[in-house]
PDB file of N, CA and C in Angstrom:
ATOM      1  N   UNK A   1      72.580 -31.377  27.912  1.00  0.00           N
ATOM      2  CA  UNK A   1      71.380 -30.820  28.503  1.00  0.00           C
ATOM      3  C   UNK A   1      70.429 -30.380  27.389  1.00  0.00           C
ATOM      4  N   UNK A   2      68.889 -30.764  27.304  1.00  0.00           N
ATOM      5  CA  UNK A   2      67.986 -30.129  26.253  1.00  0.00           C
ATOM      6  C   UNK A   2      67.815 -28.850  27.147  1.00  0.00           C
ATOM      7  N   UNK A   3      67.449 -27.975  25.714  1.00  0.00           N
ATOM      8  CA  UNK A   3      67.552 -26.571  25.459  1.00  0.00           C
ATOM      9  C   UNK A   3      65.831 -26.909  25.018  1.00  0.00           C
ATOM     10  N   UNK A   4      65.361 -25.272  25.018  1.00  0.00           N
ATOM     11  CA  UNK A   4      64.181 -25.179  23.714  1.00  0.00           C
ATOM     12  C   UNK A   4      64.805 -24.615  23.057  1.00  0.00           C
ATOM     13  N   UNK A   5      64.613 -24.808  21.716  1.00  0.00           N
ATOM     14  CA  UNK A   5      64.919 -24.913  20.368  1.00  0.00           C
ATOM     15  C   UNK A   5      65.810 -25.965  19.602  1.00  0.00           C
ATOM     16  N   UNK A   6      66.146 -27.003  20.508  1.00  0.00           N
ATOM     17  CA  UNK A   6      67.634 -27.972  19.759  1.00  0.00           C
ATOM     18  C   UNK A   6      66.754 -28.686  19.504  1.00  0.00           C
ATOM     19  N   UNK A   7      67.010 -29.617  18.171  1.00  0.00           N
ATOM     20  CA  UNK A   7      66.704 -30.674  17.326  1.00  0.00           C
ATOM     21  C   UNK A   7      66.797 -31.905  18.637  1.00  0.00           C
ATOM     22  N   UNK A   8      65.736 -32.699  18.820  1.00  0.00           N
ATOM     23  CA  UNK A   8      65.807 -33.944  19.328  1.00  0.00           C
ATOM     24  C   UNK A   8      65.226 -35.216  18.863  1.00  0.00           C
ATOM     25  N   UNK A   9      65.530 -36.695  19.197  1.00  0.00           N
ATOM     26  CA  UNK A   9      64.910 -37.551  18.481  1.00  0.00           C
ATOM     27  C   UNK A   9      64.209 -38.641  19.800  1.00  0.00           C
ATOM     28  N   UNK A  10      62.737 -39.189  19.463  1.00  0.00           N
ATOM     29  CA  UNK A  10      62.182 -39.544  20.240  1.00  0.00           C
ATOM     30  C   UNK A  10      62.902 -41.041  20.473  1.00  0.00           C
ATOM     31  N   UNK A  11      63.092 -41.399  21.523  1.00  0.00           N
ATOM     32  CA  UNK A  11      63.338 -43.040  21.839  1.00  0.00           C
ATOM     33  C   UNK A  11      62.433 -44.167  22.173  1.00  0.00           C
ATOM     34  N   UNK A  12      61.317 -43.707  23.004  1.00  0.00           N
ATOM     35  CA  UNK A  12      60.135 -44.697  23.084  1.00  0.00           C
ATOM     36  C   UNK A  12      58.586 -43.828  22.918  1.00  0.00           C
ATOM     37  N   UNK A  13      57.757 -44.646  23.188  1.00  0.00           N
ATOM     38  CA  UNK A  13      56.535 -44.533  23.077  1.00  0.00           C
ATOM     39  C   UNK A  13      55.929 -44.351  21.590  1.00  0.00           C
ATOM     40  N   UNK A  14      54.691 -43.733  21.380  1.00  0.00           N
ATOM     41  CA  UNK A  14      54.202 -43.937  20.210  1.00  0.00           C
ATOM     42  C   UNK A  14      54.708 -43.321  19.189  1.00  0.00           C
ATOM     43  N   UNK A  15      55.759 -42.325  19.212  1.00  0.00           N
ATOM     44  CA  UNK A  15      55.829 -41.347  18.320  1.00  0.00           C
ATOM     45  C   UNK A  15      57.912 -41.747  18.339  1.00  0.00           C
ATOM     46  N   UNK A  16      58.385 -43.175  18.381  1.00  0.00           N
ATOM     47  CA  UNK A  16      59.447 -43.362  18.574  1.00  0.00           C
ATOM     48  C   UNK A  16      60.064 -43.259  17.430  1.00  0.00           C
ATOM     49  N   UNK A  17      61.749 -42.727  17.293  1.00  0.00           N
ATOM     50  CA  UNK A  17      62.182 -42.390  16.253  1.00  0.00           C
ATOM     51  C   UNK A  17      61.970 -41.144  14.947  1.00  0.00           C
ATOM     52  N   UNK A  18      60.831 -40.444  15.776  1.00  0.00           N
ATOM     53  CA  UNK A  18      60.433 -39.142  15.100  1.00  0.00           C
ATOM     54  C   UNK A  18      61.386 -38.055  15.408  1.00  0.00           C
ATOM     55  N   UNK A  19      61.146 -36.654  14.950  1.00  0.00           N
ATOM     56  CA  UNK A  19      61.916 -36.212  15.365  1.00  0.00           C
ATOM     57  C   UNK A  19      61.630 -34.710  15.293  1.00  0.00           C
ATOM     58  N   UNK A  20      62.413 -33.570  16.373  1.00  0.00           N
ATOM     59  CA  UNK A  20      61.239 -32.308  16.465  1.00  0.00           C
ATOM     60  C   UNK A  20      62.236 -31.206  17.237  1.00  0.00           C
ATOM     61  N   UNK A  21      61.687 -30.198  17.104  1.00  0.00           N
ATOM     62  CA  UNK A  21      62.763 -29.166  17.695  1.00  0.00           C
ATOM     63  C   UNK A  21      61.910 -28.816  18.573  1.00  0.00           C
ATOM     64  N   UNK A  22      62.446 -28.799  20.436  1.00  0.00           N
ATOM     65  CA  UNK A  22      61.845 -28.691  21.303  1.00  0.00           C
ATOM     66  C   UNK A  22      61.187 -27.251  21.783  1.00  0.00           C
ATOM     67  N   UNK A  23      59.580 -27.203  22.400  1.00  0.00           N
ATOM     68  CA  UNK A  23      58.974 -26.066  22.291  1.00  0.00           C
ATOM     69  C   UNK A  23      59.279 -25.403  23.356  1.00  0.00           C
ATOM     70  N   UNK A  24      58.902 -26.158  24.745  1.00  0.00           N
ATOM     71  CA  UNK A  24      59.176 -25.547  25.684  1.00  0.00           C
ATOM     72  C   UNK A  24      59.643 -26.962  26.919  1.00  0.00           C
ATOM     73  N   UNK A  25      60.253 -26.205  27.909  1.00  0.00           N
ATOM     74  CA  UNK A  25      60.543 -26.839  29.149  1.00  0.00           C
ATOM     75  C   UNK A  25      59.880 -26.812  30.013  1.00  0.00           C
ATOM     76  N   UNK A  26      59.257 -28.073  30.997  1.00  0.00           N
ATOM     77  CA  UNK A  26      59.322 -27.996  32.343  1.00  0.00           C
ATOM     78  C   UNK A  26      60.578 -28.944  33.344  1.00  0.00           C
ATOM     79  N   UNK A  27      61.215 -27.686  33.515  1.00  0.00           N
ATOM     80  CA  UNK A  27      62.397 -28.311  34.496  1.00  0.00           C
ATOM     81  C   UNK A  27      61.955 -29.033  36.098  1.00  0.00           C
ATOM     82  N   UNK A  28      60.897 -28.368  36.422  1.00  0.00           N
ATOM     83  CA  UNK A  28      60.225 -29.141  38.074  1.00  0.00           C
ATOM     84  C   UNK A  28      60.233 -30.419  37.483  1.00  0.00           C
ATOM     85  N   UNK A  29      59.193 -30.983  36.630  1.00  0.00           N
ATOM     86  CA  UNK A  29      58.788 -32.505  36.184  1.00  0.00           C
ATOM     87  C   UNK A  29      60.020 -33.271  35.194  1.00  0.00           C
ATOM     88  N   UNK A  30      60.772 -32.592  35.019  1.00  0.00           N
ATOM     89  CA  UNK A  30      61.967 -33.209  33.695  1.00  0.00           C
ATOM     90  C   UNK A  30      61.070 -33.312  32.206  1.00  0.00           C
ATOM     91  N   UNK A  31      60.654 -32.860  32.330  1.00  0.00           N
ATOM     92  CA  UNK A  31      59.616 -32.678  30.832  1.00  0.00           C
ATOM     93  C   UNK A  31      59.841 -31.669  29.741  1.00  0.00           C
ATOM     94  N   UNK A  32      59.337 -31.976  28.522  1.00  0.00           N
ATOM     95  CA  UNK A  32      59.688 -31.232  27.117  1.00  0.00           C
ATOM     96  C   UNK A  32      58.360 -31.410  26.575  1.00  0.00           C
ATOM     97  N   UNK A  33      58.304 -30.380  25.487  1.00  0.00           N
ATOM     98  CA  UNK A  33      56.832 -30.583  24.619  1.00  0.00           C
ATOM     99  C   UNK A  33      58.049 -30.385  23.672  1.00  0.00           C
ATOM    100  N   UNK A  34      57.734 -31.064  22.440  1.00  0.00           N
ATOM    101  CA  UNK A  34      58.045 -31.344  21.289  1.00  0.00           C
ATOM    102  C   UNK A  34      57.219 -30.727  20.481  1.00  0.00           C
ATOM    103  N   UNK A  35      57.526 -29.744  18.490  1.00  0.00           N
ATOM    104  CA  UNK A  35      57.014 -29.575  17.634  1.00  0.00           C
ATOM    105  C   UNK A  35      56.316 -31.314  17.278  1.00  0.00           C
ATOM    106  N   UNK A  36      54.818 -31.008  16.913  1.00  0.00           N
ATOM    107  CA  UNK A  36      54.080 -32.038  16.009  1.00  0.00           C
ATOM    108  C   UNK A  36      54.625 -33.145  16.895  1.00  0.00           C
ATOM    109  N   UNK A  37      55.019 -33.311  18.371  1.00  0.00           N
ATOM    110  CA  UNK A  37      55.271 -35.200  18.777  1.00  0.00           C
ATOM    111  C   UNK A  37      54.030 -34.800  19.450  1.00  0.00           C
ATOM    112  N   UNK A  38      53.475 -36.174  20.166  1.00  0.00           N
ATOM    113  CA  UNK A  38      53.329 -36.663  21.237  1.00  0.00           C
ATOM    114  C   UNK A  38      51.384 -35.808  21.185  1.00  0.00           C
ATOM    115  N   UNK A  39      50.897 -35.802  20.381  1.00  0.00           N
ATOM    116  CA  UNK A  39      49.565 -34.824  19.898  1.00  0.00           C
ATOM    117  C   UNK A  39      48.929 -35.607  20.903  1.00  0.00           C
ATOM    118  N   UNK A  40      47.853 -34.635  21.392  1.00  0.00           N
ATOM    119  CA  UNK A  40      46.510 -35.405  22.034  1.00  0.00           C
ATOM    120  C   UNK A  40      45.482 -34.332  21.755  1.00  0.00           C
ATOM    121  N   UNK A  41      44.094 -34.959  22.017  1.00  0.00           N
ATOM    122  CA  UNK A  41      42.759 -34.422  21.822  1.00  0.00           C
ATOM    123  C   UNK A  41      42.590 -33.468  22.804  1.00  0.00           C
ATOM    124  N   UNK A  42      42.083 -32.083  23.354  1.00  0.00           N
ATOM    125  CA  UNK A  42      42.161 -31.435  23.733  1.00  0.00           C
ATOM    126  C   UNK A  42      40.088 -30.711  23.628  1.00  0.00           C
ATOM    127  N   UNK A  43      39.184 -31.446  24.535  1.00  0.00           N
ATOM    128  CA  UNK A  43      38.039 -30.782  24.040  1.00  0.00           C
ATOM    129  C   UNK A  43      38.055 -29.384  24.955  1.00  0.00           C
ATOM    130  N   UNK A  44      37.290 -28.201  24.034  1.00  0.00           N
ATOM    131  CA  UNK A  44      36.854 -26.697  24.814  1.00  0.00           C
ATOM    132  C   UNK A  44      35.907 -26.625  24.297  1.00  0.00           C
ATOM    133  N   UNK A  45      34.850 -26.631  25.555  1.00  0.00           N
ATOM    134  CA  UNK A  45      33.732 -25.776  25.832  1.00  0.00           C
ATOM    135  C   UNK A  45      33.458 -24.646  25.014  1.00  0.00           C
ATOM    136  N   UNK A  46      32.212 -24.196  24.587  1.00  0.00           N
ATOM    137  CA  UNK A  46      32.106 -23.162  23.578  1.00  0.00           C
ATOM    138  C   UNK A  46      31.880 -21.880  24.942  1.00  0.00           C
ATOM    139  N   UNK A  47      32.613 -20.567  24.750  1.00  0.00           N
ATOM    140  CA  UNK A  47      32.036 -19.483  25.293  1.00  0.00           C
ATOM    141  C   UNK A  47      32.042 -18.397  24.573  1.00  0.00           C
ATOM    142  N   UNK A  48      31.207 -17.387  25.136  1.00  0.00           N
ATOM    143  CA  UNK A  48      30.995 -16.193  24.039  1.00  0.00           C
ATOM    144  C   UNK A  48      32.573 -15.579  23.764  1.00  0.00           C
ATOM    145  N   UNK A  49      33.366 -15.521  23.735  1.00  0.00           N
ATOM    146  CA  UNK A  49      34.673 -15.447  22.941  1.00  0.00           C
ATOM    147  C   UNK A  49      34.811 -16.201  22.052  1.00  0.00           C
ATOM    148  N   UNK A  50      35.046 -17.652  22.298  1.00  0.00           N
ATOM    149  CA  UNK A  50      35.874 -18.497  21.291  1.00  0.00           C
ATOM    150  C   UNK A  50      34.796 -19.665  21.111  1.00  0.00           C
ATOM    151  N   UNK A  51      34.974 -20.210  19.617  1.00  0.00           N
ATOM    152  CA  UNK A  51      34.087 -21.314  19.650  1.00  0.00           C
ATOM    153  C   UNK A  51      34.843 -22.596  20.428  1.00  0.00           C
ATOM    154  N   UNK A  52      34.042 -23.863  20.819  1.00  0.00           N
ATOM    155  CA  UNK A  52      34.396 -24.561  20.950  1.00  0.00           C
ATOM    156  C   UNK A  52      35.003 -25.573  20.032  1.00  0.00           C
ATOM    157  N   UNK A  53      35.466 -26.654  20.185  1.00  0.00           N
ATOM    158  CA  UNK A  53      35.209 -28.069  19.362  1.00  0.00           C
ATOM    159  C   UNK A  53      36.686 -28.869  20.373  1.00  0.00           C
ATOM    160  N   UNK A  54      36.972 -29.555  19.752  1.00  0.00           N
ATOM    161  CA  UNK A  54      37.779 -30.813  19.430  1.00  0.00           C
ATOM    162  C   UNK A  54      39.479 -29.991  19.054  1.00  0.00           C
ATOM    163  N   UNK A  55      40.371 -29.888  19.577  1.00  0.00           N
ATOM    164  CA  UNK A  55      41.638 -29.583  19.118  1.00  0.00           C
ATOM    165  C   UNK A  55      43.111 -30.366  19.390  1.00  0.00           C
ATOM    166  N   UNK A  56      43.678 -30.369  18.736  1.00  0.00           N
ATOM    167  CA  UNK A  56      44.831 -30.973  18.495  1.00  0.00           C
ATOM    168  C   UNK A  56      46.200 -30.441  19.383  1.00  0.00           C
ATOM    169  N   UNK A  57      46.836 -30.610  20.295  1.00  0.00           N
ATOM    170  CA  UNK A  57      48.222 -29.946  20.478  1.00  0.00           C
ATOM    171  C   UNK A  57      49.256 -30.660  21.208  1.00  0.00           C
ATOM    172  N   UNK A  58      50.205 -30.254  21.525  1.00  0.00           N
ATOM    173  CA  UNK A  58      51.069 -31.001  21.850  1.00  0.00           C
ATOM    174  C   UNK A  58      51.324 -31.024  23.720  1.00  0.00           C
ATOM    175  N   UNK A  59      51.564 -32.416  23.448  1.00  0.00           N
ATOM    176  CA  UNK A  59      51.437 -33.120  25.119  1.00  0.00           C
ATOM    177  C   UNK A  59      53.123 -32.841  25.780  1.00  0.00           C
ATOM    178  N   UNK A  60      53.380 -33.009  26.652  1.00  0.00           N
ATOM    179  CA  UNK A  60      54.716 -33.063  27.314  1.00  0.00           C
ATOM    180  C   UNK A  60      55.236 -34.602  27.175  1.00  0.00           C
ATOM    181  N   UNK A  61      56.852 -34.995  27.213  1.00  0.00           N
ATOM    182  CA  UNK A  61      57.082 -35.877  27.090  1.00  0.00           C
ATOM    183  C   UNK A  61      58.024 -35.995  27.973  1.00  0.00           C
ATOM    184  N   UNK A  62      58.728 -37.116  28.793  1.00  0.00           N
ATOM    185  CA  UNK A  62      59.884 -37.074  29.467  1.00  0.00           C
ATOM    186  C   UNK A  62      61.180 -36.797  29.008  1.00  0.00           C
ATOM    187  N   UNK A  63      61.775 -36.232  29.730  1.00  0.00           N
ATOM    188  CA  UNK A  63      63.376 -35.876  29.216  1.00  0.00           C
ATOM    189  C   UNK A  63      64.179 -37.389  29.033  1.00  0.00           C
ATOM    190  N   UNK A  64      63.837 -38.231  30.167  1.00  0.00           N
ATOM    191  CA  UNK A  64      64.983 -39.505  29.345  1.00  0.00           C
ATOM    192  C   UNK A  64      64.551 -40.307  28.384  1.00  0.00           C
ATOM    193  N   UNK A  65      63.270 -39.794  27.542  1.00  0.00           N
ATOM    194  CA  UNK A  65      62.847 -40.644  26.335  1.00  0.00           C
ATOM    195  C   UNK A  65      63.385 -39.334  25.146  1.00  0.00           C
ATOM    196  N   UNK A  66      64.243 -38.595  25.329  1.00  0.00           N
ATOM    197  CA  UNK A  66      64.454 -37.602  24.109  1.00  0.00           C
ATOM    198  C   UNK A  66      65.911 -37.922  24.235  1.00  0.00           C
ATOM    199  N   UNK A  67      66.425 -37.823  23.041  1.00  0.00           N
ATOM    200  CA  UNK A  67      68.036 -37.923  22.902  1.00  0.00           C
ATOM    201  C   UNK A  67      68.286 -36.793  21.967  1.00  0.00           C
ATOM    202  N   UNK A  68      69.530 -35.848  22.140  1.00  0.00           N
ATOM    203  CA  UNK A  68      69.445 -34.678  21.461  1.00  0.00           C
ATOM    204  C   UNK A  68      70.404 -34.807  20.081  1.00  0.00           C
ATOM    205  N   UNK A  69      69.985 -34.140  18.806  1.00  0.00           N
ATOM    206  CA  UNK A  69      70.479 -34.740  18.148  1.00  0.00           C
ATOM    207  C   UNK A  69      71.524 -33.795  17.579  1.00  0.00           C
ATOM    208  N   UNK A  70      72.930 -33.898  17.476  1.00  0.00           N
ATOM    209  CA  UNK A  70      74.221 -33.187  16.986  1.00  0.00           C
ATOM    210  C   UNK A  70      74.125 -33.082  15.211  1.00  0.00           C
ATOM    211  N   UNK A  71      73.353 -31.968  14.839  1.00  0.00           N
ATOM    212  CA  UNK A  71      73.230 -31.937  13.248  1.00  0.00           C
ATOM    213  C   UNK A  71      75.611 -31.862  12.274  1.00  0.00           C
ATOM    214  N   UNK A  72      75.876 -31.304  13.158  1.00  0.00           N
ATOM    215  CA  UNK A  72      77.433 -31.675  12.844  1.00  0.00           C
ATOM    216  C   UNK A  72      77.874 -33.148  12.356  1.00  0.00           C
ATOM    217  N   UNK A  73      77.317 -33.464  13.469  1.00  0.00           N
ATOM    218  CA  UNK A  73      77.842 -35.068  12.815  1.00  0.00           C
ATOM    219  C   UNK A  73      77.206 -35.892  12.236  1.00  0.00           C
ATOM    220  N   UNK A  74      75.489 -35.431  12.432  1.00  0.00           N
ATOM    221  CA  UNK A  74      74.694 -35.951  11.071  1.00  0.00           C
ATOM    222  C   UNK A  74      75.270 -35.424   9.838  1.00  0.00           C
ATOM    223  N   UNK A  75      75.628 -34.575   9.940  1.00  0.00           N
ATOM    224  CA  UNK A  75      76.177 -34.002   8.523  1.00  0.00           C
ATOM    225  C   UNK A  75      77.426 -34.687   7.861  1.00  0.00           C
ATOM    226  N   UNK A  76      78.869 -34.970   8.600  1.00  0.00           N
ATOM    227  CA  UNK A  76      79.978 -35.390   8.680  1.00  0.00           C
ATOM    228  C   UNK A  76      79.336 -37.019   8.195  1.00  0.00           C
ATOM    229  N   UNK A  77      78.376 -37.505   8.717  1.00  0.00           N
ATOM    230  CA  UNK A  77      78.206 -39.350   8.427  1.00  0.00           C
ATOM    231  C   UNK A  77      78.082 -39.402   6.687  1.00  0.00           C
ATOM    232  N   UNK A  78      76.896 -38.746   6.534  1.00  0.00           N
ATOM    233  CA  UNK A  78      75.692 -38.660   5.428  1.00  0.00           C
ATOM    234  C   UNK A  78      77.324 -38.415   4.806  1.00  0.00           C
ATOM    235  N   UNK A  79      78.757 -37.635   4.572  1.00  0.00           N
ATOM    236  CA  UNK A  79      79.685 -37.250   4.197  1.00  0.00           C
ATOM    237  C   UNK A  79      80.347 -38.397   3.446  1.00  0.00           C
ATOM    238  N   UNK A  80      80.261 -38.823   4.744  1.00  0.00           N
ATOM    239  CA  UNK A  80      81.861 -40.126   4.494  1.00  0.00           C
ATOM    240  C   UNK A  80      80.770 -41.526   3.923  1.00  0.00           C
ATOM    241  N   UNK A  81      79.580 -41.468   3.897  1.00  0.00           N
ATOM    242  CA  UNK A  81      79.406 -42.265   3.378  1.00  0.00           C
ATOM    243  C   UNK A  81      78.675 -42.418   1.975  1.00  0.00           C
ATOM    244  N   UNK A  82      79.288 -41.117   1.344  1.00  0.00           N
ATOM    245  CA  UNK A  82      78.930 -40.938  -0.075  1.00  0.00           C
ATOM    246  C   UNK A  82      80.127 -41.487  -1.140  1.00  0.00           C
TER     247      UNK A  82
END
Protein backbone atom coordinates (compact mmCIF):
# COMPACT_ATOMS: atom_id res chain seq x y z
CA UNK A 1 0.00 0.00 0.00
CA UNK A 2 1.54 3.75 -0.80
CA UNK A 3 1.95 5.76 2.25
CA UNK A 4 2.94 9.67 2.09
CA UNK A 5 6.33 9.78 2.65
CA UNK A 6 7.67 6.23 1.02
CA UNK A 7 10.11 6.42 -1.83
CA UNK A 8 8.26 5.47 -5.17
CA UNK A 9 9.24 4.95 -8.82
CA UNK A 10 7.19 6.21 -11.78
CA UNK A 11 6.12 3.43 -14.46
CA UNK A 12 4.47 5.35 -17.32
CA UNK A 13 3.82 8.62 -18.68
CA UNK A 14 6.17 11.51 -19.12
CA UNK A 15 8.09 11.50 -16.08
CA UNK A 16 8.66 7.40 -16.39
CA UNK A 17 11.34 5.82 -14.36
CA UNK A 18 11.89 8.94 -12.14
CA UNK A 19 11.65 8.78 -8.86
CA UNK A 20 10.12 10.78 -5.60
CA UNK A 21 8.93 10.47 -2.12
CA UNK A 22 5.18 10.78 -2.07
CA UNK A 23 3.49 14.22 -0.90
CA UNK A 24 0.15 13.59 -0.35
CA UNK A 25 -2.89 11.16 -0.95
CA UNK A 26 -6.15 11.14 -2.51
CA UNK A 27 -7.68 7.85 -1.51
CA UNK A 28 -11.51 8.74 -3.18
CA UNK A 29 -9.63 9.00 -6.83
CA UNK A 30 -6.57 6.37 -6.13
CA UNK A 31 -4.22 9.24 -6.64
CA UNK A 32 -0.69 10.50 -5.29
CA UNK A 33 1.20 13.80 -5.90
CA UNK A 34 4.74 13.07 -6.08
CA UNK A 35 8.00 15.43 -4.90
CA UNK A 36 9.27 17.35 -8.37
CA UNK A 37 7.03 14.44 -10.74
CA UNK A 38 4.40 15.08 -12.89
CA UNK A 39 4.89 19.45 -12.80
CA UNK A 40 2.30 21.51 -14.61
CA UNK A 41 1.76 25.29 -15.30
CA UNK A 42 -0.47 26.68 -12.84
CA UNK A 43 -1.56 30.55 -13.98
CA UNK A 44 -2.87 33.14 -10.78
CA UNK A 45 -4.50 36.10 -11.25
CA UNK A 46 -2.80 39.06 -9.57
CA UNK A 47 -4.80 40.31 -6.26
CA UNK A 48 -4.03 42.84 -3.71
CA UNK A 49 -2.36 40.09 -1.48
CA UNK A 50 -0.28 38.08 -3.75
CA UNK A 51 1.25 38.84 -7.05
CA UNK A 52 0.30 36.97 -9.87
CA UNK A 53 2.29 35.11 -12.71
CA UNK A 54 2.91 31.68 -14.12
CA UNK A 55 3.80 28.81 -11.38
CA UNK A 56 5.10 25.52 -11.30
CA UNK A 57 3.67 22.54 -8.94
CA UNK A 58 2.92 19.30 -8.70
CA UNK A 59 -0.04 17.46 -10.47
CA UNK A 60 -1.61 14.13 -9.04
CA UNK A 61 -0.74 10.91 -10.60
CA UNK A 62 -2.47 7.46 -10.51
CA UNK A 63 -1.70 4.90 -7.95
CA UNK A 64 -1.24 1.95 -10.57
CA UNK A 65 1.43 3.97 -12.50
CA UNK A 66 3.64 4.23 -9.06
CA UNK A 67 5.49 1.15 -7.85
CA UNK A 68 6.88 1.52 -4.31
CA UNK A 69 10.32 1.22 -3.93
CA UNK A 70 12.00 -1.24 -0.94
CA UNK A 71 15.38 0.89 -0.22
CA UNK A 72 16.50 -2.66 1.78
CA UNK A 73 16.89 -4.42 -1.12
CA UNK A 74 18.11 -1.64 -3.25
CA UNK A 75 20.71 -1.65 -0.85
CA UNK A 76 21.35 -5.64 -0.51
CA UNK A 77 21.61 -5.64 -4.85
CA UNK A 78 24.05 -2.53 -5.28
CA UNK A 79 25.85 -5.26 -2.32
CA UNK A 80 26.18 -8.44 -4.02
CA UNK A 81 27.02 -6.92 -6.99
CA UNK A 82 30.21 -5.27 -5.98
Amino acid sequence: MIKKGLKVKVLSGKDRNKEGEVIEIDRSNNRAKIKDINMVKKHVKTTKEKKGGIFSKESFIHISNLKMIDEKIKNKKKETKK
